[in-house]
C-alpha atoms as a PDB file:
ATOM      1  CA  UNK A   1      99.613 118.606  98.777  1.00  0.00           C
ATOM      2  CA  UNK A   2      99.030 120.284  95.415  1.00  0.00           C
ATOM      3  CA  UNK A   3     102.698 122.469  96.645  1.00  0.00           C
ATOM      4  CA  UNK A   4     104.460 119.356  97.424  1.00  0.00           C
ATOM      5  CA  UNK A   5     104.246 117.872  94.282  1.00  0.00           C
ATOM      6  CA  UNK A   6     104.602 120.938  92.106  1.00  0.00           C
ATOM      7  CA  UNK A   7     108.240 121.012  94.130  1.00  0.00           C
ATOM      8  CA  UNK A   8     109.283 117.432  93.731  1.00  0.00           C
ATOM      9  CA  UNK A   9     108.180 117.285  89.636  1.00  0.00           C
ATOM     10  CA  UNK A  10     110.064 120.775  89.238  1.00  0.00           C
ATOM     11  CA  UNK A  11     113.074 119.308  90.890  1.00  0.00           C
ATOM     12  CA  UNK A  12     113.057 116.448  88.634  1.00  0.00           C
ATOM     13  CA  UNK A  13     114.353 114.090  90.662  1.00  0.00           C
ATOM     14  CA  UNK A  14     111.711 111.120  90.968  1.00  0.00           C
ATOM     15  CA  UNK A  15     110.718 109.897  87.226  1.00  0.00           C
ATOM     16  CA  UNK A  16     107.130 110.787  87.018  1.00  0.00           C
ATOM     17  CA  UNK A  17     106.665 106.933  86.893  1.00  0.00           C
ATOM     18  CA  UNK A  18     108.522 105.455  88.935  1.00  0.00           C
ATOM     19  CA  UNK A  19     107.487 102.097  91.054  1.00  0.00           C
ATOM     20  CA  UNK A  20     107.915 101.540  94.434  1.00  0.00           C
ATOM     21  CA  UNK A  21     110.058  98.371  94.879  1.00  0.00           C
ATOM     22  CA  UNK A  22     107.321  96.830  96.859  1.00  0.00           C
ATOM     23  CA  UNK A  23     104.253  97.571  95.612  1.00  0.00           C
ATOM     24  CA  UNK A  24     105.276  98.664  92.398  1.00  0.00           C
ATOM     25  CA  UNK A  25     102.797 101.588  92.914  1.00  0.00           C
ATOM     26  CA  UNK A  26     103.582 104.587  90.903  1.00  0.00           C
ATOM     27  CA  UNK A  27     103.300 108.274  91.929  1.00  0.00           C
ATOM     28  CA  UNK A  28      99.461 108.982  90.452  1.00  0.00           C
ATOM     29  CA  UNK A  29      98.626 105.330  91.806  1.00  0.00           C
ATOM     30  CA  UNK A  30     100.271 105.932  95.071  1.00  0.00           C
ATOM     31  CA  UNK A  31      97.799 109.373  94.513  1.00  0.00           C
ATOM     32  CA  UNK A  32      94.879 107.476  94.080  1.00  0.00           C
ATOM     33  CA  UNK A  33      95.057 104.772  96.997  1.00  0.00           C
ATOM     34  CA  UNK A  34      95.559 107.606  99.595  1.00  0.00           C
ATOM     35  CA  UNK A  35      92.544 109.220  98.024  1.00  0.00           C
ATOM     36  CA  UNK A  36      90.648 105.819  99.476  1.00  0.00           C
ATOM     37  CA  UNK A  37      92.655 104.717 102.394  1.00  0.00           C
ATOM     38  CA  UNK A  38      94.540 107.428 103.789  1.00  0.00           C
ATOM     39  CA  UNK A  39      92.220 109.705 103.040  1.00  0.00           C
ATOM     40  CA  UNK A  40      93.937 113.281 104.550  1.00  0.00           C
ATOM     41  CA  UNK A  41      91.501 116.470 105.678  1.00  0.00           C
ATOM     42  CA  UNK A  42      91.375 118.879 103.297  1.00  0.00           C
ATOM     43  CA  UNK A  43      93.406 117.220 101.185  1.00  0.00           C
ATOM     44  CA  UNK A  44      93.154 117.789  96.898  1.00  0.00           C
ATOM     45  CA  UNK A  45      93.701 114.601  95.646  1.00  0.00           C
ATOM     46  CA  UNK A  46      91.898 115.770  92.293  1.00  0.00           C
ATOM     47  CA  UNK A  47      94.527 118.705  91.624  1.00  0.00           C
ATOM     48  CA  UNK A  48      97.000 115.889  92.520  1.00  0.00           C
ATOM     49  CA  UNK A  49      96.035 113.935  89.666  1.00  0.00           C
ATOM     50  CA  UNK A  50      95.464 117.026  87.312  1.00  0.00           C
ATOM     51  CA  UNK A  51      99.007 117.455  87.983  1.00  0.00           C
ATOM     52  CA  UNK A  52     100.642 114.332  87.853  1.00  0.00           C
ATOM     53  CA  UNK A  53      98.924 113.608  84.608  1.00  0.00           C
ATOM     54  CA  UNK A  54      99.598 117.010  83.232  1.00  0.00           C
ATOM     55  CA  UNK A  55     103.336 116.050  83.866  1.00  0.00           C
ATOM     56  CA  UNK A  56     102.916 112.963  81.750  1.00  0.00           C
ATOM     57  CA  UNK A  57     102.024 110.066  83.959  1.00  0.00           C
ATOM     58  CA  UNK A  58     100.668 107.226  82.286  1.00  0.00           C
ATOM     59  CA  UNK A  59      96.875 107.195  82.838  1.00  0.00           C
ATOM     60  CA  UNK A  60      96.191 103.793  82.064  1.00  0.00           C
ATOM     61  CA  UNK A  61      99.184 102.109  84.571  1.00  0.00           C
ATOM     62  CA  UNK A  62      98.532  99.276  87.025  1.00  0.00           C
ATOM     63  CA  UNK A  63      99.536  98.429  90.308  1.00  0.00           C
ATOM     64  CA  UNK A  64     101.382  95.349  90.757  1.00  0.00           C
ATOM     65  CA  UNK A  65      98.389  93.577  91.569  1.00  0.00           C
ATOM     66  CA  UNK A  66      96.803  94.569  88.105  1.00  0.00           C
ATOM     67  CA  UNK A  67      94.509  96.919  89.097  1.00  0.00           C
ATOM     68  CA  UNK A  68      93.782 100.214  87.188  1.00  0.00           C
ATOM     69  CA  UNK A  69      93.764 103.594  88.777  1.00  0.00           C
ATOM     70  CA  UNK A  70      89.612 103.450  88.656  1.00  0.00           C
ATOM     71  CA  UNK A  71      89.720 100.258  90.445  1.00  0.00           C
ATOM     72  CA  UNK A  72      92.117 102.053  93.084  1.00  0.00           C
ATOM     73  CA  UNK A  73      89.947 105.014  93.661  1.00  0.00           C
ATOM     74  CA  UNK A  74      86.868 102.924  94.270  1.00  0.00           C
ATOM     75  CA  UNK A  75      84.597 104.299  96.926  1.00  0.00           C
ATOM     76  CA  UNK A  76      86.003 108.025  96.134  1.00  0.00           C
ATOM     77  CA  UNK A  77      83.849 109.109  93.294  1.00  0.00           C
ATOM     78  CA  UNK A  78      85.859 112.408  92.952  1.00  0.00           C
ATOM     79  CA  UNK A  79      88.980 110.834  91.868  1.00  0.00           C
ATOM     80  CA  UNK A  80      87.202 107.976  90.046  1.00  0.00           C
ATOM     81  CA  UNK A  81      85.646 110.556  87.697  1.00  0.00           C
ATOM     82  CA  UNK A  82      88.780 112.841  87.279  1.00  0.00           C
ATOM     83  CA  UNK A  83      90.488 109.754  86.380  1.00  0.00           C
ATOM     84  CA  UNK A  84      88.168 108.619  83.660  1.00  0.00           C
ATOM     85  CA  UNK A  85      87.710 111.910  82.091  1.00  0.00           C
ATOM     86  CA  UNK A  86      91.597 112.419  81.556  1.00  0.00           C
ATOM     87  CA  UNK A  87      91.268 108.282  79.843  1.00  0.00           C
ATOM     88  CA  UNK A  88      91.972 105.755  82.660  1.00  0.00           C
ATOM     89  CA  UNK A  89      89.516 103.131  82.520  1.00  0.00           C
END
């Protein structure tokens, strides 16, 4: 939620791009797969991104497959177009 990640980038704990040891996902692309594959009700994964984005996370990072963000959001047109209009391509 838009709340949840207004607390945890005001606490200033998590670098706003950090990588997951694993997956070496960060934050926004951790945002963008759940847009696609964990797709939550009434969930704003748009705002999400405004935010994350508006907090300084890189735009243009890849997974640690190689894959940009767009790639990630494919099949939710929503995110895919929020993401290119900020500069991910």
């Amino acid at each position: 939620s838009v709340r949840m990640v207004d607390r945890i980038l005001s606490l200033g704990i998590v670098p706003i791009d950090a990588r997951d040891p694993t997956h070496r996902g960060t934050p926004l692309g951790w945002t963008v797969f759940g847009s696609v594959h964990r797709r939550a009700r009434g969930a704003d994964y748009v705002s999400v991104v405004d935010r994350l984005v508006a907090s300084g996370a890189d735009i243009r990072a890849r997974n640690g497959e190689g894959l940009t963000l767009v790639d990630m959001a494919r099949g939710n047109v929503a995110v895919q177009e929020a993401l290119r209009s900020r500069g991910a391509v």
